[in-house]
Protein backbone atom coordinates (compact mmCIF):
# COMPACT_ATOMS: atom_id res chain seq x y z
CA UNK A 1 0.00 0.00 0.00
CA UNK A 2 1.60 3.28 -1.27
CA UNK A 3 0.86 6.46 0.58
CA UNK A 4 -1.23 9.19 -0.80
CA UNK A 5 0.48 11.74 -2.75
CA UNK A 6 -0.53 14.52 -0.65
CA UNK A 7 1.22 12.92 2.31
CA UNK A 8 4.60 12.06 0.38
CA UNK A 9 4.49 16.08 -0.60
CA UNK A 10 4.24 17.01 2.66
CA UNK A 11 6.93 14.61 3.79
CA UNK A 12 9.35 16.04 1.04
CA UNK A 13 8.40 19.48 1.81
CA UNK A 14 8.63 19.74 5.98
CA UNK A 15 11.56 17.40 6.76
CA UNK A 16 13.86 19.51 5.75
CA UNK A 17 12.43 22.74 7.42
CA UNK A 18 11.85 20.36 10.47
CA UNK A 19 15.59 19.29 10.84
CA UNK A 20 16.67 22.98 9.91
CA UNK A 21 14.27 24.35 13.26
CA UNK A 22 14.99 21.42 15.68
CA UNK A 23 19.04 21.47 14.95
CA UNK A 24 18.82 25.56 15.49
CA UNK A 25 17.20 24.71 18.86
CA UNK A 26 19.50 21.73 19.61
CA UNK A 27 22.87 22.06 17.93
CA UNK A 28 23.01 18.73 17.08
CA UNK A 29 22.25 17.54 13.69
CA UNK A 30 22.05 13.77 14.08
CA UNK A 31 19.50 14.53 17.03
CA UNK A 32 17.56 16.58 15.16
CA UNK A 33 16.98 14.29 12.29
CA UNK A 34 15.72 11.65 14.68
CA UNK A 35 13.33 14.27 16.42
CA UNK A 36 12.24 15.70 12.64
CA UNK A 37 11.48 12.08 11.48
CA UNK A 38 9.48 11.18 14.68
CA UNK A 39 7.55 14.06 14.02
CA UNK A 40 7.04 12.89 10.52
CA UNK A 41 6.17 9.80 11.92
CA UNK A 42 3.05 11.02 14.24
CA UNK A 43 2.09 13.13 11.38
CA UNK A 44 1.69 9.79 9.28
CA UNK A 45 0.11 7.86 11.29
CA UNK A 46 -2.49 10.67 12.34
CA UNK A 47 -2.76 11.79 8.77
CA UNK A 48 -6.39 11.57 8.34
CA UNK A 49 -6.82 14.20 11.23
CA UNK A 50 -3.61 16.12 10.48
CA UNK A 51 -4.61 16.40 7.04
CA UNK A 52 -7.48 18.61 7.40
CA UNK A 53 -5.96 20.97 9.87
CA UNK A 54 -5.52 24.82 8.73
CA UNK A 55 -2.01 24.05 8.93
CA UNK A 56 -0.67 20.23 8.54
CA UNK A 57 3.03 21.99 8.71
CA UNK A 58 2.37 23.46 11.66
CA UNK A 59 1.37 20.53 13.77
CA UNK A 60 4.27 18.71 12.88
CA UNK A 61 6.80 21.78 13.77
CA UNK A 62 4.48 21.63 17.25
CA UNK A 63 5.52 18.25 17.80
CA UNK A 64 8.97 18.22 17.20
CA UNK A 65 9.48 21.31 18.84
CA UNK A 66 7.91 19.23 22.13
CA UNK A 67 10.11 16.80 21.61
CA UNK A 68 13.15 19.24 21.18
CA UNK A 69 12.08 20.59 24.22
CA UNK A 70 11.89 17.48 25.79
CA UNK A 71 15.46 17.00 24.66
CA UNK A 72 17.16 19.94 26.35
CA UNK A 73 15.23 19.16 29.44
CA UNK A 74 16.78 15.69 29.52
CA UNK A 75 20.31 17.26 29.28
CA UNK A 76 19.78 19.87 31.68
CA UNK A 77 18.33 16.95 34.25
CA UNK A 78 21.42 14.40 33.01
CA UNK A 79 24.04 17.99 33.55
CA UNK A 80 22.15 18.43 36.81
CA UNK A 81 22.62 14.82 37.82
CA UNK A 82 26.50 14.67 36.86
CA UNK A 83 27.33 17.76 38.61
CA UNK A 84 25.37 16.69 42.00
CA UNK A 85 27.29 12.85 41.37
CA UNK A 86 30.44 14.96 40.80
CA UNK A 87 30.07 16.99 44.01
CA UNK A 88 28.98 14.56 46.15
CA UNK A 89 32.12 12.49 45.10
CA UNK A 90 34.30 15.04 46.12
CA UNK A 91 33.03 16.00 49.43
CA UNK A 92 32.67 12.52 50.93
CA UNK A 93 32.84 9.13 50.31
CA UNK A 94 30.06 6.86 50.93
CA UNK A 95 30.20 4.34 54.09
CA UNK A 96 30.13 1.16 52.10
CA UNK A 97 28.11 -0.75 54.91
CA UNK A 98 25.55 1.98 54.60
CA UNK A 99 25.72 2.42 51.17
CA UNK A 100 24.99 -1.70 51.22
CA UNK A 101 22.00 -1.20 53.33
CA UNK A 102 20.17 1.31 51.32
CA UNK A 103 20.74 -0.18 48.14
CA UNK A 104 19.21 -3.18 49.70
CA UNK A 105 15.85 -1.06 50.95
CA UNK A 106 15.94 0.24 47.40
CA UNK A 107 15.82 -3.16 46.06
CA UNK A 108 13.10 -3.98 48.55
CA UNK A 109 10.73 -1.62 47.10
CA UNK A 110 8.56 -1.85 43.75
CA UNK A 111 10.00 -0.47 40.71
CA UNK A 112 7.83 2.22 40.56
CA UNK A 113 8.44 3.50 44.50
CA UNK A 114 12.18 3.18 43.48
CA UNK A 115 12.05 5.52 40.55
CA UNK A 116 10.03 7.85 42.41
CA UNK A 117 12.85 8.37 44.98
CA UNK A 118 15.25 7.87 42.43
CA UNK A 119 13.96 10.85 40.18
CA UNK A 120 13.60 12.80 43.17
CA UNK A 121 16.65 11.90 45.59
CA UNK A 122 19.12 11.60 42.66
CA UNK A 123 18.07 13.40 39.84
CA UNK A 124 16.60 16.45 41.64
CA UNK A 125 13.25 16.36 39.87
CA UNK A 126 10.48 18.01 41.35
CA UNK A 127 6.83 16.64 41.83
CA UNK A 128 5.65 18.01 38.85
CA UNK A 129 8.26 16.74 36.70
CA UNK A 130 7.81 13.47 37.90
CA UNK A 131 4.52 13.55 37.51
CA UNK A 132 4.66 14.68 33.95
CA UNK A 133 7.19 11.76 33.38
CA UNK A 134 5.17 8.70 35.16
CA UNK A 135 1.51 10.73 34.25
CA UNK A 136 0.57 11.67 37.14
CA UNK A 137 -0.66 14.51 39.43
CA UNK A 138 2.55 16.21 41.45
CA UNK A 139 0.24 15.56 44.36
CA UNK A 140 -0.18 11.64 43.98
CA UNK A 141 3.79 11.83 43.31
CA UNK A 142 4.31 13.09 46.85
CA UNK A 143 2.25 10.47 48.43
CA UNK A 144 3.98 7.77 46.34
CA UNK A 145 7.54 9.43 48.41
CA UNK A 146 6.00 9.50 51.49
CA UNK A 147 4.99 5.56 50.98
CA UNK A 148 8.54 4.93 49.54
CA UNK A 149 10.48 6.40 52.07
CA UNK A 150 8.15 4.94 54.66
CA UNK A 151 9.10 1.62 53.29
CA UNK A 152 12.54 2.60 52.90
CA UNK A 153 12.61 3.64 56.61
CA UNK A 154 10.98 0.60 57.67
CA UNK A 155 13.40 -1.70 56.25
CA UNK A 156 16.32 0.11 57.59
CA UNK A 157 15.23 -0.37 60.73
CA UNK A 158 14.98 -4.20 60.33
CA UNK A 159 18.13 -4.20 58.87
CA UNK A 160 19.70 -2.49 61.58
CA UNK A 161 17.41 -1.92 64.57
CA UNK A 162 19.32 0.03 66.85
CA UNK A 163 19.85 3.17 64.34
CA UNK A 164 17.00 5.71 63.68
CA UNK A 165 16.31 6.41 60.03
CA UNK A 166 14.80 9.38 60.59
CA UNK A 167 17.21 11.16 57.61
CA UNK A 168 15.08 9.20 55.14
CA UNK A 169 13.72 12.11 53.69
């Protein structure tokens, strides 16, 4: 099945303008060509609707500038991350033994309480962001880190029943 000729013209026609906006916003070509062509991609497989919008062109830019967007907030997040890693490495060094113990409570809790904390703890996302990443509201993200570190707390304390986990924030 061949695709209608209106569709191939507008594939010829906004990939290139595509890759030319994204890589502007980006600065990186290859990146750009994968967000351009995903863009292309939604746009094809919503064609019937996109097709009879005002502006066809225009929904596609929207998208790929979302996802462009979504792109620089990933590296700002991953350059947020490193330098946090990077400064926490040079002001102390974890205690192994309790570095053992809270991967352990991590790996006591359900994937999803995990990235929670995870996003959160490590990554420095906020409620909202997390909540736009796992779709959901910011305030159903904080109870799901109140229930995590709850559990995390509680099997600390098992593990070592003398200490108080209070710091489990």
């Amino acid at each position: 099945m061949s695709a209608p000729a209106e569709l191939v013209a507008f594939v010829h026609r906004e990939r290139p303008r595509l890759v030319r906006a994204v890589e502007l916003l980006l600065d990186d070509r290859a990146v750009a060509e994968e967000i351009a062509q995903e863009a292309l991609v939604r746009a094809c497989s919503h064609w019937e609707r996109v097709s009879t919008l005002a502006s066809p062109g225009g929904w596609a830019h929207r998208v790929a500038i979302n996802l462009a967007s979504s792109q620089l907030r990933r590296r700002r997040l991953e350059r947020r991350a490193r330098s946090r890693v990077a400064r926490d490495d040079v002001h102390h060094e974890p205690d192994t033994a309790t570095s053992l113990l809270v991967r352990e409570a991590l790996a006591a809790l359900s994937a999803r309480q995990r990235r929670v904390l995870v996003l959160r703890h490590v990554l420095g996302w906020s409620a909202a962001e997390i909540g736009d990443h796992e779709g959901a509201s910011a305030e159903a993200i904080r109870q799901q880190l109140h229930r995590a570190r709850d559990a995390m707390r509680r099997h600390l304390e098992m593990a070592d029943p003398q200490e108080e986990h209070t710091d489990v924030r």
